[in-house]
PDB file of N, CA and C in Angstrom:
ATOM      1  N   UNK A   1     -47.094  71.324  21.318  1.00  0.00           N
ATOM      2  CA  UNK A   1     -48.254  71.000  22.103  1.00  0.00           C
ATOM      3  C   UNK A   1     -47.811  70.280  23.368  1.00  0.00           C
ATOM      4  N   UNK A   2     -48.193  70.623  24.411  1.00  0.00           N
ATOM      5  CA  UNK A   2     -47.936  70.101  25.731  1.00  0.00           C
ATOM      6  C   UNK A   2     -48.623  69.331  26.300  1.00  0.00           C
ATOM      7  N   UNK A   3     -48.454  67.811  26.634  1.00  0.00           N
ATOM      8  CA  UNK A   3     -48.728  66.802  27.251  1.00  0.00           C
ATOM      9  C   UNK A   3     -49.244  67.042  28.894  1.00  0.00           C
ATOM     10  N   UNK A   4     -50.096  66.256  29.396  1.00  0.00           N
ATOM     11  CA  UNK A   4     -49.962  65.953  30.690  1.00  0.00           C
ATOM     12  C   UNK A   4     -48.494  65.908  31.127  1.00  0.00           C
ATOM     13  N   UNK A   5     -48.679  66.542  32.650  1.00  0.00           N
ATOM     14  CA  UNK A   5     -47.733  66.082  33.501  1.00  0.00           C
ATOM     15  C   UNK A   5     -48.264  64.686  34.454  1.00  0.00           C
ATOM     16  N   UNK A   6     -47.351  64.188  34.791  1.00  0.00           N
ATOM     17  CA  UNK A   6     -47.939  62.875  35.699  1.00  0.00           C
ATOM     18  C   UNK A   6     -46.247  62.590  36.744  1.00  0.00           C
ATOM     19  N   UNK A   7     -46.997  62.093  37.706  1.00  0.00           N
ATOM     20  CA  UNK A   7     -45.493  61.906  38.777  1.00  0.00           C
ATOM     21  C   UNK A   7     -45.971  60.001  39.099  1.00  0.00           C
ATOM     22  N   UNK A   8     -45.240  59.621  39.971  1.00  0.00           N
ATOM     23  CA  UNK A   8     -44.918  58.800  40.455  1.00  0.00           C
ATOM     24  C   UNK A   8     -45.797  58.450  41.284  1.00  0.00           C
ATOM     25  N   UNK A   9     -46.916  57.318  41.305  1.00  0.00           N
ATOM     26  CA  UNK A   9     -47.784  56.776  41.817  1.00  0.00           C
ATOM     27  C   UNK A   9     -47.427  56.196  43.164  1.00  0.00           C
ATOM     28  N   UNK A  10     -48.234  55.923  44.041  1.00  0.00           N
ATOM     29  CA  UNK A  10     -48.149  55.012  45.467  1.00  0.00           C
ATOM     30  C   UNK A  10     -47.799  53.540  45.189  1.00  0.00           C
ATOM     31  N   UNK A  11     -48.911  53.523  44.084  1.00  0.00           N
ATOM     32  CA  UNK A  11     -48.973  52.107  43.561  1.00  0.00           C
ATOM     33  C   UNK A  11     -47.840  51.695  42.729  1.00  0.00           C
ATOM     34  N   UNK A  12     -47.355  52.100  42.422  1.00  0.00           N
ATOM     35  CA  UNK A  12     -45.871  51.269  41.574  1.00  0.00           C
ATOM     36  C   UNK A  12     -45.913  51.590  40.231  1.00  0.00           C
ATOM     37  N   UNK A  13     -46.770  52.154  39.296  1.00  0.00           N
ATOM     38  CA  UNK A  13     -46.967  52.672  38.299  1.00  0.00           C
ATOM     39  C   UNK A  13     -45.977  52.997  37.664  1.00  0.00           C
ATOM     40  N   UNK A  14     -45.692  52.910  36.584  1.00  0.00           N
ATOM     41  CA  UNK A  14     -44.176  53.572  35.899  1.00  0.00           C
ATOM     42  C   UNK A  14     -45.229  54.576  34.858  1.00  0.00           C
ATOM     43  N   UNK A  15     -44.771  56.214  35.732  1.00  0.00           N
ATOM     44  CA  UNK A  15     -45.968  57.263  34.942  1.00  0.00           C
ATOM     45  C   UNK A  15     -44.548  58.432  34.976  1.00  0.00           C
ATOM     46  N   UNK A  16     -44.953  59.315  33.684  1.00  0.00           N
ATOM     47  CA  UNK A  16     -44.490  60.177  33.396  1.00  0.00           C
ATOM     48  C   UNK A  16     -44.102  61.061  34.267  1.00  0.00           C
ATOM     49  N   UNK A  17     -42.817  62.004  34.733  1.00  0.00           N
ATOM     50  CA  UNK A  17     -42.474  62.678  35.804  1.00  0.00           C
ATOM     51  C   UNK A  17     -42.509  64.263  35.099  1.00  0.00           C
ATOM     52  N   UNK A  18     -42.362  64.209  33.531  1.00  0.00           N
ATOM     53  CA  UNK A  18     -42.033  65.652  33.109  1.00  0.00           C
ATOM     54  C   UNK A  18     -42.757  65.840  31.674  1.00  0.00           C
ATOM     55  N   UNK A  19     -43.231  67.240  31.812  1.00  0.00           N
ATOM     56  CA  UNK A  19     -44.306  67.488  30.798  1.00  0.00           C
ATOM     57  C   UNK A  19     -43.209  66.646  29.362  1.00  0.00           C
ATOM     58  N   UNK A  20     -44.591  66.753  28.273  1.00  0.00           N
ATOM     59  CA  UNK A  20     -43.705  66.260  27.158  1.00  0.00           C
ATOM     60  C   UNK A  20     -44.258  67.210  26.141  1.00  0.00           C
ATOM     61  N   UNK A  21     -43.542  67.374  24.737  1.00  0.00           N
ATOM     62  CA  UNK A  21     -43.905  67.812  24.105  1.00  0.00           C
ATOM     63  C   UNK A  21     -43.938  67.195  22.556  1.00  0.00           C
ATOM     64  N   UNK A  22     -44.889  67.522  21.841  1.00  0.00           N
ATOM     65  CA  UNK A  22     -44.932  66.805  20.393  1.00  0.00           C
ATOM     66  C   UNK A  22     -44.526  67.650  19.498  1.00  0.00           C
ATOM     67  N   UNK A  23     -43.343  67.251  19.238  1.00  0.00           N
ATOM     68  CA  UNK A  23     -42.343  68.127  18.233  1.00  0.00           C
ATOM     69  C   UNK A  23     -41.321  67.377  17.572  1.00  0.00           C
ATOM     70  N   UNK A  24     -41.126  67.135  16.518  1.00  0.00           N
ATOM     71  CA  UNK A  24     -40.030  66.119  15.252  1.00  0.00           C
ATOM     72  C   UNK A  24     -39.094  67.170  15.322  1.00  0.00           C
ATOM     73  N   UNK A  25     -37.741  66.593  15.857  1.00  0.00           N
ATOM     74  CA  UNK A  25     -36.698  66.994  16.215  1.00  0.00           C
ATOM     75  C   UNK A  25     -35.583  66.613  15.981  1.00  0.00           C
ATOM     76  N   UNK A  26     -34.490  66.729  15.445  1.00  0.00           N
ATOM     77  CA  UNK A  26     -33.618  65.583  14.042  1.00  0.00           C
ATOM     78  C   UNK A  26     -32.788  64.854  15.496  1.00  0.00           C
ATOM     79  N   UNK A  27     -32.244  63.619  15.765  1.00  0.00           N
ATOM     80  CA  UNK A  27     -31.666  62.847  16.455  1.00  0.00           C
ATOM     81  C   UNK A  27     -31.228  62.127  15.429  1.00  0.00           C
ATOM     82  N   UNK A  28     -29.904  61.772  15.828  1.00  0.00           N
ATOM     83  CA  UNK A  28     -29.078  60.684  15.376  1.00  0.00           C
ATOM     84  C   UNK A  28     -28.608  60.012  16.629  1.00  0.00           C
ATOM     85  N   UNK A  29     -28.194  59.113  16.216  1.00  0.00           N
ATOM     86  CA  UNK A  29     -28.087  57.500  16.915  1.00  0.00           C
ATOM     87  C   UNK A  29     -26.784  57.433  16.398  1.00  0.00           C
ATOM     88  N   UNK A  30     -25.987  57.276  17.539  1.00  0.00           N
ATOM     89  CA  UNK A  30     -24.661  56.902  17.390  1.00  0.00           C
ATOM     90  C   UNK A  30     -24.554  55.344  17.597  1.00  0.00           C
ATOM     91  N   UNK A  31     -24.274  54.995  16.826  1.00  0.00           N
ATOM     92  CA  UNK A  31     -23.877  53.090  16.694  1.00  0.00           C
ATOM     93  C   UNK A  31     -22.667  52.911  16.997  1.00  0.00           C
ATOM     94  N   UNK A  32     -22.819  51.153  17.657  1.00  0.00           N
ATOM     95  CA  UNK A  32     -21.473  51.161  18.149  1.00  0.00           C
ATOM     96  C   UNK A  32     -20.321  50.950  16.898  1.00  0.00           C
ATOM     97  N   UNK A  33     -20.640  50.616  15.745  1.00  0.00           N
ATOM     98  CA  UNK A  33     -19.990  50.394  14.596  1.00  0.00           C
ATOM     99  C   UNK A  33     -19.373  52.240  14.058  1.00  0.00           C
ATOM    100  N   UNK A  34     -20.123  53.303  14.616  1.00  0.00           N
ATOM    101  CA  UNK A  34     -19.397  54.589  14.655  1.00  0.00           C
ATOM    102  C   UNK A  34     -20.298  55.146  13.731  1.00  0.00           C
ATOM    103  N   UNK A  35     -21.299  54.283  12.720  1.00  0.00           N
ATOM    104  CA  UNK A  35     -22.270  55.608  12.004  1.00  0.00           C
ATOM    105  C   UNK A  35     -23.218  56.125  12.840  1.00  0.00           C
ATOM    106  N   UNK A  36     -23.570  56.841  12.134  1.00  0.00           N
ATOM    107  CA  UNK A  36     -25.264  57.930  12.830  1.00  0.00           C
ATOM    108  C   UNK A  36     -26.445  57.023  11.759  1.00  0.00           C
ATOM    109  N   UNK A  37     -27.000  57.186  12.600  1.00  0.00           N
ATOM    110  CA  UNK A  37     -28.709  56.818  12.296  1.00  0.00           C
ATOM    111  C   UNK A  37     -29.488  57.521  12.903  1.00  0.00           C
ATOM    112  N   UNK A  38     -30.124  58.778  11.279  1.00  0.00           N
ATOM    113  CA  UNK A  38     -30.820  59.370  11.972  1.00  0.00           C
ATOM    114  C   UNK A  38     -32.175  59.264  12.202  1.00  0.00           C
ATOM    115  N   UNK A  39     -33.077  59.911  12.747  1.00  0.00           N
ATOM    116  CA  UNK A  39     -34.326  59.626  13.408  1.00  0.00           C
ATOM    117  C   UNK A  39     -34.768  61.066  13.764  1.00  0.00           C
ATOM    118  N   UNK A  40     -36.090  61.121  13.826  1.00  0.00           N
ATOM    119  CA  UNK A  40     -36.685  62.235  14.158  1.00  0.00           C
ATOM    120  C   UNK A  40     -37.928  61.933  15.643  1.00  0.00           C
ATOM    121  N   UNK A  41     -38.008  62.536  16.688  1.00  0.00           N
ATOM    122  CA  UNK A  41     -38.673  62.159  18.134  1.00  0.00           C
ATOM    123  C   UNK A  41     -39.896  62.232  17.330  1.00  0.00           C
ATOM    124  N   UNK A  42     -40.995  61.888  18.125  1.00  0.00           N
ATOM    125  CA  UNK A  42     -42.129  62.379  18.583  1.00  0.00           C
ATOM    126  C   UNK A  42     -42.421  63.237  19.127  1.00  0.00           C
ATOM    127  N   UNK A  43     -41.995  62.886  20.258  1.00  0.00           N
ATOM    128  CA  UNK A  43     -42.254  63.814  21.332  1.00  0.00           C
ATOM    129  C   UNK A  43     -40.838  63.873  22.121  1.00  0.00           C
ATOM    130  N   UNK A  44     -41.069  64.802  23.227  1.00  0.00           N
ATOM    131  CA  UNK A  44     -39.618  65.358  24.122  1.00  0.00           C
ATOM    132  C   UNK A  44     -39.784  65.517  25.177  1.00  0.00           C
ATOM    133  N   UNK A  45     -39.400  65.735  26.422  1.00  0.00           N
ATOM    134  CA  UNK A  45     -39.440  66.003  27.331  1.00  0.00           C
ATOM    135  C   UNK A  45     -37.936  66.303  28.538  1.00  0.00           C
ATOM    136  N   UNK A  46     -37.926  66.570  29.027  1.00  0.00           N
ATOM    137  CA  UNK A  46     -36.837  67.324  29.867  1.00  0.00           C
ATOM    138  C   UNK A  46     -35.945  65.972  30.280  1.00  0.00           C
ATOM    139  N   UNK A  47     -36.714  64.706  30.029  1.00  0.00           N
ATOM    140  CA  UNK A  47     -36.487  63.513  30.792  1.00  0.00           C
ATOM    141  C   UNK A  47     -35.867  62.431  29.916  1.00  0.00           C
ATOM    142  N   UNK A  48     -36.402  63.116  28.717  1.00  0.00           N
ATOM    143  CA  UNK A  48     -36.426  62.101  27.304  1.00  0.00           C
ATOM    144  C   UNK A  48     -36.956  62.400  26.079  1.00  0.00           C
ATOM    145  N   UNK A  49     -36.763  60.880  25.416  1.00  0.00           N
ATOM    146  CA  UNK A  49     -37.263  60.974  23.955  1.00  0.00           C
ATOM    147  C   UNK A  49     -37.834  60.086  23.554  1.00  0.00           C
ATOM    148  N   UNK A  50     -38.800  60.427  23.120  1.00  0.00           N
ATOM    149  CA  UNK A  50     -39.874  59.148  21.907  1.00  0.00           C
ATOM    150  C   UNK A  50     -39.679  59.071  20.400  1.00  0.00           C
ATOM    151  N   UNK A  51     -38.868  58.145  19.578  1.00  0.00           N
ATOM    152  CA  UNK A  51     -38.628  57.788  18.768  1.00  0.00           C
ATOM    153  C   UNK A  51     -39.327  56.764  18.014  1.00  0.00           C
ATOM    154  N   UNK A  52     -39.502  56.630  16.917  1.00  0.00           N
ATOM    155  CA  UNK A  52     -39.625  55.457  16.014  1.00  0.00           C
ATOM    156  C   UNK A  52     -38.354  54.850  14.968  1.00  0.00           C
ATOM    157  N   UNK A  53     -38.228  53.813  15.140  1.00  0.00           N
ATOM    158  CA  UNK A  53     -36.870  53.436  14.673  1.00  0.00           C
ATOM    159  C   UNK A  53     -37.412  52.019  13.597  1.00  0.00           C
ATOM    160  N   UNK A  54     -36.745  51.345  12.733  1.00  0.00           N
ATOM    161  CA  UNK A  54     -36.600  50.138  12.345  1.00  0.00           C
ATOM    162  C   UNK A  54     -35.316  49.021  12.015  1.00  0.00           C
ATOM    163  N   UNK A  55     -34.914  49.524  13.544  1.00  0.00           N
ATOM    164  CA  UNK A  55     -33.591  49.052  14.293  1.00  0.00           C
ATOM    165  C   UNK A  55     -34.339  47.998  15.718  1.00  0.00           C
ATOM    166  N   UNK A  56     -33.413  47.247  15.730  1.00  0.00           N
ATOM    167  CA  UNK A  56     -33.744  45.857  17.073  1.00  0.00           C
ATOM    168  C   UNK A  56     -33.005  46.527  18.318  1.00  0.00           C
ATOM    169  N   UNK A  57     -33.943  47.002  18.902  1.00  0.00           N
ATOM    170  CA  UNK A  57     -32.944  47.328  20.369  1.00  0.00           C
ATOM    171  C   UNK A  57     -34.142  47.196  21.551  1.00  0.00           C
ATOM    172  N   UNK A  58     -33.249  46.731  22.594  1.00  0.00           N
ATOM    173  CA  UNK A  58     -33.747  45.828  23.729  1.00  0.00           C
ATOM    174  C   UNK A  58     -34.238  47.044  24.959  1.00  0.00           C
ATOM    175  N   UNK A  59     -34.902  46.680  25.715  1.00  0.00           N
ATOM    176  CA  UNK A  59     -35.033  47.597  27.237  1.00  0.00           C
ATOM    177  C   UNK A  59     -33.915  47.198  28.188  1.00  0.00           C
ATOM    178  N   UNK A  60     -33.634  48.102  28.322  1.00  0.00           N
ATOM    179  CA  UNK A  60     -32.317  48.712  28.962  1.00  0.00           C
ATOM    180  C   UNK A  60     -30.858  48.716  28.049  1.00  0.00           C
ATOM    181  N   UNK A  61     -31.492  48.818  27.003  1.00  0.00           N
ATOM    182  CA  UNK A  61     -29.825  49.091  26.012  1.00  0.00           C
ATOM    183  C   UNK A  61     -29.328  50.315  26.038  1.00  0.00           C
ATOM    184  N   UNK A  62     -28.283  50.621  26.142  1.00  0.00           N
ATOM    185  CA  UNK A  62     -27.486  51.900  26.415  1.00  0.00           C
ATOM    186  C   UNK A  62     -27.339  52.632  25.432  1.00  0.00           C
ATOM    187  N   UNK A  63     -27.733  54.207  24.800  1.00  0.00           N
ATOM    188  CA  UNK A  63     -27.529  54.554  23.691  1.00  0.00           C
ATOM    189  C   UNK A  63     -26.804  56.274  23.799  1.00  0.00           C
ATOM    190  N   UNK A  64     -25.992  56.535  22.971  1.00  0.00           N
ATOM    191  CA  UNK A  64     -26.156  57.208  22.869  1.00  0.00           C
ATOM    192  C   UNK A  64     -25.782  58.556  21.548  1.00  0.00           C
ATOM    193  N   UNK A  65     -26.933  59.488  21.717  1.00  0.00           N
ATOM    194  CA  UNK A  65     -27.552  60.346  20.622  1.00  0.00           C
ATOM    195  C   UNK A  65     -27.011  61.628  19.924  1.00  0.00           C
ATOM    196  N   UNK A  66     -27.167  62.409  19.502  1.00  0.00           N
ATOM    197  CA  UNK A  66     -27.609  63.599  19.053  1.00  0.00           C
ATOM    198  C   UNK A  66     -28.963  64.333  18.869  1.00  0.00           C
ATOM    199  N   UNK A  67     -28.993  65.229  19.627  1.00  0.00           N
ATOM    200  CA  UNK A  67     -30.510  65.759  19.242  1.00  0.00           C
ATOM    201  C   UNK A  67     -29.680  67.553  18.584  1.00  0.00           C
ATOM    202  N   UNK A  68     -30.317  67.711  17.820  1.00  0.00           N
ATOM    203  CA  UNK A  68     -30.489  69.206  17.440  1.00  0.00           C
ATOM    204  C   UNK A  68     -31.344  69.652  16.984  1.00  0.00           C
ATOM    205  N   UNK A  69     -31.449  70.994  17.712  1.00  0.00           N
ATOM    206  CA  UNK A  69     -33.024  71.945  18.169  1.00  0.00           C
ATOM    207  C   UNK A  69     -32.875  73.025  17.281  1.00  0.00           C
ATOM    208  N   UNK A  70     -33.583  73.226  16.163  1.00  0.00           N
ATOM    209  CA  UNK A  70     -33.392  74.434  15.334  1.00  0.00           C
ATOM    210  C   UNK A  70     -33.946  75.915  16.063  1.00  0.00           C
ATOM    211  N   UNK A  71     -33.528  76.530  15.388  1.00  0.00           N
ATOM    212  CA  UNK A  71     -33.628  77.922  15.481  1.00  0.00           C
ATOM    213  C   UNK A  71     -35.354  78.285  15.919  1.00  0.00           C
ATOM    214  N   UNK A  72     -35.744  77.549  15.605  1.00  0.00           N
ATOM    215  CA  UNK A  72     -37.607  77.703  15.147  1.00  0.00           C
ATOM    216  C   UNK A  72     -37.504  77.228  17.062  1.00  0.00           C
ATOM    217  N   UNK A  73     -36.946  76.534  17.364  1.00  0.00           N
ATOM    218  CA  UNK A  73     -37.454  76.024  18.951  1.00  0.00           C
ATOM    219  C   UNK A  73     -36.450  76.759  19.706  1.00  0.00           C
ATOM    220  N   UNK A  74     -35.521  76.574  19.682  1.00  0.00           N
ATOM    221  CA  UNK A  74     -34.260  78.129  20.909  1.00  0.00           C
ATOM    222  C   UNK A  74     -34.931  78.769  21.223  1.00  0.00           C
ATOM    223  N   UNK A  75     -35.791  79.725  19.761  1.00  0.00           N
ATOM    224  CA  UNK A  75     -35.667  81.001  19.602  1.00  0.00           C
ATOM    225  C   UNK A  75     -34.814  81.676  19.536  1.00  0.00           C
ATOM    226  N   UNK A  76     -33.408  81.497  18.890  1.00  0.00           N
ATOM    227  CA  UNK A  76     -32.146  82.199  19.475  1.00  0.00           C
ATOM    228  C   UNK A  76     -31.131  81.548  18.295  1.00  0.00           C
ATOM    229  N   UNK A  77     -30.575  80.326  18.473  1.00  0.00           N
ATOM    230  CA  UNK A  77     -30.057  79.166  17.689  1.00  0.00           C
ATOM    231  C   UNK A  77     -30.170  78.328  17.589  1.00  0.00           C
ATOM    232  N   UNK A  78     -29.177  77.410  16.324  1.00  0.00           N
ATOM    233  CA  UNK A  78     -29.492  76.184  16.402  1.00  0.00           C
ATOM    234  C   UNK A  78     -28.628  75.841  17.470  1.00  0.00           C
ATOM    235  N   UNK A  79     -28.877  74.301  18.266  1.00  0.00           N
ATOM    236  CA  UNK A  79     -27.704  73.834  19.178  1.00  0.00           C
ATOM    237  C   UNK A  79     -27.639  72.210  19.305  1.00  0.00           C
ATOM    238  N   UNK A  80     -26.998  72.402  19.107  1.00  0.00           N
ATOM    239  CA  UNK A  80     -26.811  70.619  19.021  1.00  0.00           C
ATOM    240  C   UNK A  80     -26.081  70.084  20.579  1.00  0.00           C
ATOM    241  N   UNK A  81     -26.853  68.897  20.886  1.00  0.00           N
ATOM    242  CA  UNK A  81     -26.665  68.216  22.521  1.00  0.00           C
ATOM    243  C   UNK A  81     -26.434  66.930  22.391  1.00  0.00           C
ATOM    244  N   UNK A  82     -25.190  66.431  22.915  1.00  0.00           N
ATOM    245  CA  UNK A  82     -24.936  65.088  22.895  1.00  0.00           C
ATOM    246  C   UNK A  82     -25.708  64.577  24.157  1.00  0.00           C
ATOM    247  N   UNK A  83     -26.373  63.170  24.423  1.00  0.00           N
ATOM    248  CA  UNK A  83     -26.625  62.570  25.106  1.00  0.00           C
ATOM    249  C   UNK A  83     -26.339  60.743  25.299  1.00  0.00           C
ATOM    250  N   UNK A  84     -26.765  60.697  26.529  1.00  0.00           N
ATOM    251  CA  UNK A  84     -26.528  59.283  26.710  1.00  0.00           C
ATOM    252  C   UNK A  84     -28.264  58.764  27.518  1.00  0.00           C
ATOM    253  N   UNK A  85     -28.100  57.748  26.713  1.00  0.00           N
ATOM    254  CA  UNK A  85     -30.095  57.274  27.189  1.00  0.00           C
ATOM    255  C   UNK A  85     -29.855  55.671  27.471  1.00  0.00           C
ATOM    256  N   UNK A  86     -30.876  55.459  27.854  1.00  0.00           N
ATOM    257  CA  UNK A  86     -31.353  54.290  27.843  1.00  0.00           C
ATOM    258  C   UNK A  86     -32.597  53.757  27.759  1.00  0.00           C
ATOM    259  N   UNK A  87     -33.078  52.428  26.574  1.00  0.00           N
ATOM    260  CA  UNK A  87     -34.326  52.222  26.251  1.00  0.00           C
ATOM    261  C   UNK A  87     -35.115  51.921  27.496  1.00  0.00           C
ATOM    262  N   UNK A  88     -36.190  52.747  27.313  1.00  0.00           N
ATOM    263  CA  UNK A  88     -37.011  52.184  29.018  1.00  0.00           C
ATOM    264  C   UNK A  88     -38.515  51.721  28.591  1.00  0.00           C
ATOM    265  N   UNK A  89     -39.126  51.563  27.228  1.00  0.00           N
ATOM    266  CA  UNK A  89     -40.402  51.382  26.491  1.00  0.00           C
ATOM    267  C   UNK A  89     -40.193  50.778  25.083  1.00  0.00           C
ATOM    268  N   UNK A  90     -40.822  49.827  24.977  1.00  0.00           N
ATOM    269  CA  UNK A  90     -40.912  49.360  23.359  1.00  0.00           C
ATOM    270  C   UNK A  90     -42.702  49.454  23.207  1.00  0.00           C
ATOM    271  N   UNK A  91     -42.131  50.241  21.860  1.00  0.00           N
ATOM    272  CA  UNK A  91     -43.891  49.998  21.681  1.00  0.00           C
ATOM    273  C   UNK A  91     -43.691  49.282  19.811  1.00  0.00           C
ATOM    274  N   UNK A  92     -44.422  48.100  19.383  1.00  0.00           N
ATOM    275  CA  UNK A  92     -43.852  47.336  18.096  1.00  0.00           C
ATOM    276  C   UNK A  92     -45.115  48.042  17.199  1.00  0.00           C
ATOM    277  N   UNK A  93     -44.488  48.296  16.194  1.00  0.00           N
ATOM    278  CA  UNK A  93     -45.913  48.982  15.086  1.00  0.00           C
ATOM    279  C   UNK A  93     -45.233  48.134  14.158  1.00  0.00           C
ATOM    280  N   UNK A  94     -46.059  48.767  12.947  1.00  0.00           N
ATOM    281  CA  UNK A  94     -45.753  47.664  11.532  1.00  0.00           C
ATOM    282  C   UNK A  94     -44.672  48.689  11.044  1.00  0.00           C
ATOM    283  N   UNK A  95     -43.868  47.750  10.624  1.00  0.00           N
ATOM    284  CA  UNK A  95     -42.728  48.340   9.868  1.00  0.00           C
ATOM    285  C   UNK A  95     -41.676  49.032  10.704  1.00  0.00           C
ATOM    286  N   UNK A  96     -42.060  49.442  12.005  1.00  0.00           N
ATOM    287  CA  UNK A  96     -40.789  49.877  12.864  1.00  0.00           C
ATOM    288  C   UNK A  96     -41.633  50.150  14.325  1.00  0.00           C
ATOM    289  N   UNK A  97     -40.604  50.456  15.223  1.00  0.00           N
ATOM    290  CA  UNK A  97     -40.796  50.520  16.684  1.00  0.00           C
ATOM    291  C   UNK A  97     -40.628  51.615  17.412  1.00  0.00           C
ATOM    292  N   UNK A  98     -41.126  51.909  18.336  1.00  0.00           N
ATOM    293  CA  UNK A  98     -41.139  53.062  19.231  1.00  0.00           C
ATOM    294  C   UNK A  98     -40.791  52.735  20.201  1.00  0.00           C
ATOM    295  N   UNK A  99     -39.593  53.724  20.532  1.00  0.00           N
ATOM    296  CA  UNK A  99     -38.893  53.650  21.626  1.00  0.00           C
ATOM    297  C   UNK A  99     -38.733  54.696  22.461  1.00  0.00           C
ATOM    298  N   UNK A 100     -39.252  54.738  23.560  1.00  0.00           N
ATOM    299  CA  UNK A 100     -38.984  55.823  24.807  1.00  0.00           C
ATOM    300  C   UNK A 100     -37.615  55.584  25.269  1.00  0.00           C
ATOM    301  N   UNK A 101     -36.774  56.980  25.241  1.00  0.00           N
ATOM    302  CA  UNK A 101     -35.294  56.682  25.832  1.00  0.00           C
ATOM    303  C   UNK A 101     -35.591  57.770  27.070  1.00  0.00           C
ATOM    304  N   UNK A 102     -35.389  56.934  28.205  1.00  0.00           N
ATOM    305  CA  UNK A 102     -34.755  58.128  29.177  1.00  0.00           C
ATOM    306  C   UNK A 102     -33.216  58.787  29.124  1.00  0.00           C
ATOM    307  N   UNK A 103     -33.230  60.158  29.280  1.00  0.00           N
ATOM    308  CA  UNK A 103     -31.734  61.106  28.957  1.00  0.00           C
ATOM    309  C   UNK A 103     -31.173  60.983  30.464  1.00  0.00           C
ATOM    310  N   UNK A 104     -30.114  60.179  30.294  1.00  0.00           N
ATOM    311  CA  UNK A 104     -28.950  59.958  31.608  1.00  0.00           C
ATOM    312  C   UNK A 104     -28.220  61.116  31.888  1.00  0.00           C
ATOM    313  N   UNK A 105     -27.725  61.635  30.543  1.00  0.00           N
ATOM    314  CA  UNK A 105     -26.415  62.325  30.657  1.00  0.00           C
ATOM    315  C   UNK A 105     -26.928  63.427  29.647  1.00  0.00           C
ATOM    316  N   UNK A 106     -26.847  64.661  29.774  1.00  0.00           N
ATOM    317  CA  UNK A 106     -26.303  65.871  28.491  1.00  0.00           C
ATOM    318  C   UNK A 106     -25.784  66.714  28.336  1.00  0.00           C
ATOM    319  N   UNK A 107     -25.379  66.854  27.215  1.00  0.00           N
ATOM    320  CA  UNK A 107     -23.988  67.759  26.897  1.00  0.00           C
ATOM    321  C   UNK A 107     -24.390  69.141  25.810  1.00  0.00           C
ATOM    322  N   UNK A 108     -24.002  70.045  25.947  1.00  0.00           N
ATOM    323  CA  UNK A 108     -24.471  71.017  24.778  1.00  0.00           C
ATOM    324  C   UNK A 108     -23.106  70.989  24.572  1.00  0.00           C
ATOM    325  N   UNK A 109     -23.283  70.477  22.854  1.00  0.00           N
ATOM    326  CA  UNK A 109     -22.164  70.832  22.234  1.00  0.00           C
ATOM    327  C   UNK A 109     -21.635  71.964  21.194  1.00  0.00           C
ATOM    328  N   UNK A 110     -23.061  72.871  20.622  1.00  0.00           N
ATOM    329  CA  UNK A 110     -22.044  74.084  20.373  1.00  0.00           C
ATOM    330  C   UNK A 110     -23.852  74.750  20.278  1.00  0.00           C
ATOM    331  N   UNK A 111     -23.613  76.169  19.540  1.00  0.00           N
ATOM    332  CA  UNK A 111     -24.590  76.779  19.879  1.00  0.00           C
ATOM    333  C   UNK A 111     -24.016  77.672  18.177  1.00  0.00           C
ATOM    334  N   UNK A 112     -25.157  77.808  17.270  1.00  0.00           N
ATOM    335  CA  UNK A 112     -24.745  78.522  15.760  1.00  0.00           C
ATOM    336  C   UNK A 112     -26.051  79.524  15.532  1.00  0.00           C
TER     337      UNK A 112
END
C-alpha cells in the first residue's frame, strides 16, 4: 500500500521526500558487539525504514542493517542489501520503539 508523497516545506518542516510503503520486510541490525538483531519494517521507502525495536538507540546513531526482499516483492528473487542508516525519529510505544532510519549508503549483496 502506498503512502503519500510529501517534499520539503518553505517552512522548515521535516516532511517526507519519498513515497513509502507498508510492507514487513526481514532486517537485521548489525551490532557493534557483531550479532544480528532481527526486526521486521513497517514501512519502506526509497529513503528508508520504519522499524519497531526494544533496543535503546538515540537520534543520530549510526546503524548499520540488512534488509532482504523476498521473491513475493522482486518479482524475480530474493536479494539481500547491506545498508548504512541513521536514526532520524523516535517514536516510544509500550514495550518497544519506533524508529525511522534514513538509508545513507546501499549495497546489493547477492541476488538467489
Amino acid at each position: 500500500m502506498m503512502m503519500s508523497k510529501l517534499q520539503q516545506s518553505n517552512h522548515g518542516m521535516n516532511e517526507r521526500i519519498a513515497s513509502r510503503f507498508a510492507m514487513q520486510v526481514p532486517v537485521e541490525l548489525l551490532l557493534d558487539n557483531g550479532s544480528l538483531f532481527p526486526v521486521l519494517t513497517r514501512d519502506i521507502s526509497a529513503s528508508g525504514i520504519f522499524i519497531s525495536v526494544n533496543k535503546s538507540l538515540q537520534l543520530q546513531d549510526d546503524l548499520r542493517f540488512l534488509i532482504t526482499f523476498p521473491k513475493e516483492i522482486t518479482t524475480s528473487c530474493k536479494l539481500l542489501t547491506l545498508c548504512d542508516g541513521v536514526v532520524v525519529r523516535r517514536e516510544p510505544k509500550e514495550g518497544s520503539e519506533g524508529l525511522a532510519i534514513k538509508i545513507t549508503r546501499c549495497h546489493f549483496l547477492n541476488f538467489s
